[in-house]
N, C-alpha and C. Protein backbone atom coordinates (compact mmCIF):
# COMPACT_ATOMS: atom_id res chain seq x y z
N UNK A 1 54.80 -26.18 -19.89
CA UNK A 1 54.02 -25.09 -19.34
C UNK A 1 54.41 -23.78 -20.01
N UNK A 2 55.96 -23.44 -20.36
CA UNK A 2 56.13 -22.56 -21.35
C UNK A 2 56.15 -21.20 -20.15
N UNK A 3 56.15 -21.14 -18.87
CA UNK A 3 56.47 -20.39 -18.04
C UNK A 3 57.56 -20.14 -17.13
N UNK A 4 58.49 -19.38 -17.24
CA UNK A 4 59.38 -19.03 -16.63
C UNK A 4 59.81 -18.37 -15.58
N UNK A 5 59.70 -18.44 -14.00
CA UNK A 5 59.72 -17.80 -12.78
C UNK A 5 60.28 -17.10 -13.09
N UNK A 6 61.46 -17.68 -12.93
CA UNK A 6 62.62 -16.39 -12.94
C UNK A 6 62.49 -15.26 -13.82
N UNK A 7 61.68 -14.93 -14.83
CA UNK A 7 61.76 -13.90 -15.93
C UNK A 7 60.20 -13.64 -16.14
N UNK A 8 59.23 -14.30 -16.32
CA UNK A 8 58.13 -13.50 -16.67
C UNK A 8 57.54 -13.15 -15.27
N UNK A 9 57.04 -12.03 -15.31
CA UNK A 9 56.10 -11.52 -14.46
C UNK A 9 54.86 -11.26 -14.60
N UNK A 10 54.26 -10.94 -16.19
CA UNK A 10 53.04 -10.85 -16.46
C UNK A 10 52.39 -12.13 -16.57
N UNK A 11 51.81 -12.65 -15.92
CA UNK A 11 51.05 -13.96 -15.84
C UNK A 11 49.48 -13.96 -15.81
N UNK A 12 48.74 -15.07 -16.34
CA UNK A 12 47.08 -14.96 -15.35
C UNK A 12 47.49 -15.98 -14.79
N UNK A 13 46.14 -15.93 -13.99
CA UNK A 13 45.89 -16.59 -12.63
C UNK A 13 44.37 -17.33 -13.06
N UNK A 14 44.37 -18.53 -12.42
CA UNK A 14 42.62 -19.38 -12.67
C UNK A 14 42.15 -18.57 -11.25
N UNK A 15 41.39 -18.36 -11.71
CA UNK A 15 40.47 -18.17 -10.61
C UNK A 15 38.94 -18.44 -10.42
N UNK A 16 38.47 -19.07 -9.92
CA UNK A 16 37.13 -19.26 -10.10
C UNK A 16 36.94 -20.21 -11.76
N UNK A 17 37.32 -20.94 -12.02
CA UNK A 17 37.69 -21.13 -13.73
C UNK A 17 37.28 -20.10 -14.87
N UNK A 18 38.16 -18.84 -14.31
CA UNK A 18 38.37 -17.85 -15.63
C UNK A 18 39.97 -17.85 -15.31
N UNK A 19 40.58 -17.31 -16.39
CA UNK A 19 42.19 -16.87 -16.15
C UNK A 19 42.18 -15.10 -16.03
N UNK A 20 42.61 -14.92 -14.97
CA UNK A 20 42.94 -13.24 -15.06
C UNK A 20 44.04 -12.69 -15.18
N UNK A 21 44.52 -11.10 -15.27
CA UNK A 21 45.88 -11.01 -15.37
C UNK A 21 46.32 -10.96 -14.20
N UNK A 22 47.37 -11.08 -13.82
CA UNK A 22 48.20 -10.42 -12.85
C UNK A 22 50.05 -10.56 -13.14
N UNK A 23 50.37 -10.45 -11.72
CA UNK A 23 51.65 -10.52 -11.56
C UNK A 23 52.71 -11.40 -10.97
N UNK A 24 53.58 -11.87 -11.20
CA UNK A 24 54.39 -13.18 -10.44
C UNK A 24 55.50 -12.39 -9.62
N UNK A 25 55.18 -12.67 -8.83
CA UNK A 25 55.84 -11.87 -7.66
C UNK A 25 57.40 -12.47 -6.92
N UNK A 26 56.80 -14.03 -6.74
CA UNK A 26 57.96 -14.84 -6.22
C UNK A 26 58.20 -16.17 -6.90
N UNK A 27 59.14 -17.12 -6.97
CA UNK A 27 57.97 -18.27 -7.50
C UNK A 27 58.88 -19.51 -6.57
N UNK A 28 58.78 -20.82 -6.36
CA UNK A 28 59.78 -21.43 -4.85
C UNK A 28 59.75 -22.76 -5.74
N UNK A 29 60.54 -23.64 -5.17
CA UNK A 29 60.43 -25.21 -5.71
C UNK A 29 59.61 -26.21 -4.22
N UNK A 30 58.55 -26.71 -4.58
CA UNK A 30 58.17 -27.61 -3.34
C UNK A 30 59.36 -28.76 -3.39
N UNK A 31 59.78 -28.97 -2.16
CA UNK A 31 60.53 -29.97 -1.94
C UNK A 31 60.35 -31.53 -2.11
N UNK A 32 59.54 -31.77 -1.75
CA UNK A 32 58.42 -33.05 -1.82
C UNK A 32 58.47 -33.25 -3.11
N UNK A 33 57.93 -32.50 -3.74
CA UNK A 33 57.66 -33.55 -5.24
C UNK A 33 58.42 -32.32 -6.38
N UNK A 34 59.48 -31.38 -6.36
CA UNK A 34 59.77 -30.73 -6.59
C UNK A 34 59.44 -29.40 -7.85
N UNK A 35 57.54 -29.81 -7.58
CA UNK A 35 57.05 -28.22 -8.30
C UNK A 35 56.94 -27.30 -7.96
N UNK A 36 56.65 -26.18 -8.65
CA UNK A 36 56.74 -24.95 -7.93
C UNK A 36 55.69 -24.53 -7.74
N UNK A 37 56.03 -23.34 -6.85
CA UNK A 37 54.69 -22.38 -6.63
C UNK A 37 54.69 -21.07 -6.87
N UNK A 38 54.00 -19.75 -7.23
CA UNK A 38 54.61 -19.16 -7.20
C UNK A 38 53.49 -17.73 -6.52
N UNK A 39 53.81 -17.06 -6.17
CA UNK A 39 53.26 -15.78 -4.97
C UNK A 39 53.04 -14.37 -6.20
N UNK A 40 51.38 -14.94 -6.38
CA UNK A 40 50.91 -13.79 -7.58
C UNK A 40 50.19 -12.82 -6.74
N UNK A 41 49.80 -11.38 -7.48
CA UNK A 41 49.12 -10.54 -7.31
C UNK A 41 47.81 -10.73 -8.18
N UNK A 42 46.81 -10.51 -8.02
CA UNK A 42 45.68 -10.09 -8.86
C UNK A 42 44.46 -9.52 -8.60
N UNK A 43 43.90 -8.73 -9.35
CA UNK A 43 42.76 -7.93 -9.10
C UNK A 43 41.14 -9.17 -9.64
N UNK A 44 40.26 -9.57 -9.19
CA UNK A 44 39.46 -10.70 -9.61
C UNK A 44 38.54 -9.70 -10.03
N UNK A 45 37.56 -8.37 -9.06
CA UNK A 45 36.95 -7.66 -9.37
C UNK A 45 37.03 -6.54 -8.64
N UNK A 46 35.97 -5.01 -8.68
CA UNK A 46 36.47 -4.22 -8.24
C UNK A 46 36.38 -4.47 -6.64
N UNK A 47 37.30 -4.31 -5.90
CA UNK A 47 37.53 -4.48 -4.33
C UNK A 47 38.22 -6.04 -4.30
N UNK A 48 38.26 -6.83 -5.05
CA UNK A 48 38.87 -8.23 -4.40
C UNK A 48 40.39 -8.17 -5.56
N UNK A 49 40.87 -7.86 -4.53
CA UNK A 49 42.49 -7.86 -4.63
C UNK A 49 43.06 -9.14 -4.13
N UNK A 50 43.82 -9.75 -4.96
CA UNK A 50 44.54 -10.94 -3.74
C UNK A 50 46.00 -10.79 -3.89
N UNK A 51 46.36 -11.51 -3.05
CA UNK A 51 47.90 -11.88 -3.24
C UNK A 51 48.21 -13.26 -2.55
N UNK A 52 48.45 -14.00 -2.90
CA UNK A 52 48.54 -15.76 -2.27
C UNK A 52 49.74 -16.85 -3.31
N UNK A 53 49.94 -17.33 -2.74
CA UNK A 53 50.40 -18.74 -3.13
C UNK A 53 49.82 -19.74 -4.15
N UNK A 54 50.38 -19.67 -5.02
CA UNK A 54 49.41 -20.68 -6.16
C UNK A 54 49.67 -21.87 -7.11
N UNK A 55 49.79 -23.04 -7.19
CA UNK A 55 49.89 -23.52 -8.09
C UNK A 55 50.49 -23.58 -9.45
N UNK A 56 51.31 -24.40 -10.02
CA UNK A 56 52.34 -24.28 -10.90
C UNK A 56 50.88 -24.56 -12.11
N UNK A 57 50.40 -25.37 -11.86
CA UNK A 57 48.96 -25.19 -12.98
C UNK A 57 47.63 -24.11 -12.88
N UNK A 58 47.69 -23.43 -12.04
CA UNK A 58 47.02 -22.38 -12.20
C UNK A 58 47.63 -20.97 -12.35
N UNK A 59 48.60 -20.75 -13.01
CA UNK A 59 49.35 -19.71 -13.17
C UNK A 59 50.28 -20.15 -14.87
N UNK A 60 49.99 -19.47 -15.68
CA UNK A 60 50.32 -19.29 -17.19
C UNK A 60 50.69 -18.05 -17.76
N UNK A 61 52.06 -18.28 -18.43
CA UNK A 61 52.48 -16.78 -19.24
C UNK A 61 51.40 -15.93 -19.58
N UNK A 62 51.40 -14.43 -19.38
CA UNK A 62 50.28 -14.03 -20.12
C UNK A 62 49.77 -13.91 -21.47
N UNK A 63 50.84 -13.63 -22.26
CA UNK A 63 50.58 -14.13 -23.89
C UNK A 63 49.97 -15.80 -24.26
N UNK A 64 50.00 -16.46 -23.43
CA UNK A 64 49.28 -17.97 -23.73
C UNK A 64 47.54 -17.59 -23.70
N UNK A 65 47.44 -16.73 -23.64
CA UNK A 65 45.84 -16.69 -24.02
C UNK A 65 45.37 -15.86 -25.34
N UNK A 66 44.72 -16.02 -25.71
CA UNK A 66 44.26 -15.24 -26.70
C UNK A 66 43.70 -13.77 -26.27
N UNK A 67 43.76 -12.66 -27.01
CA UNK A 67 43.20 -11.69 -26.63
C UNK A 67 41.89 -11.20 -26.75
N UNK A 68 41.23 -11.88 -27.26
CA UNK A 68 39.87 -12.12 -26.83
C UNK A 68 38.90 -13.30 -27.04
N UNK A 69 37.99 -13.73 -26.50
CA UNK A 69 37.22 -15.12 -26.54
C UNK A 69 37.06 -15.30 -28.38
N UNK A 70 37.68 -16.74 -28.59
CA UNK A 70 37.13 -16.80 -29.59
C UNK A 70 36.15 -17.96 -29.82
N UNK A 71 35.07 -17.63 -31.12
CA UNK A 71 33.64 -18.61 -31.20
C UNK A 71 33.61 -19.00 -32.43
């Protein structure tokens, strides 16, 4: 996955299947099957702010994307 709780904070987030930016706030180990999760911030559009619990596969370093769509 190439992502690191403990140290990166700039992350995106899937949302809706786009990746956006945000922030990694917390990140925990599930006990059960021992992946993590981790407690991002992100802005989706203007007025929808979130902050939630998310998935060790929907949350990626932010440099793992390209900086703009390529065709």
């Amino acid at each position: 996955m190439g992502l690191d709780p403990e140290r990166d904070s700039a992350v995106e987030v899937l949302h809706e299947g786009r990746w956006l930016p945000g922030t990694l706030l917390h990140a925990y180990r599930r006990r059960e099957d021992g992946r993590w999760r981790g407690i991002v911030r992100y802005t989706a559009d203007v007025g929808e702010q979130y902050e939630q619990s998310r998935d060790q596969d929907e949350i990626r370093p932010a440099s793992a994307a390209p900086p703009w769509p390529l065709t």
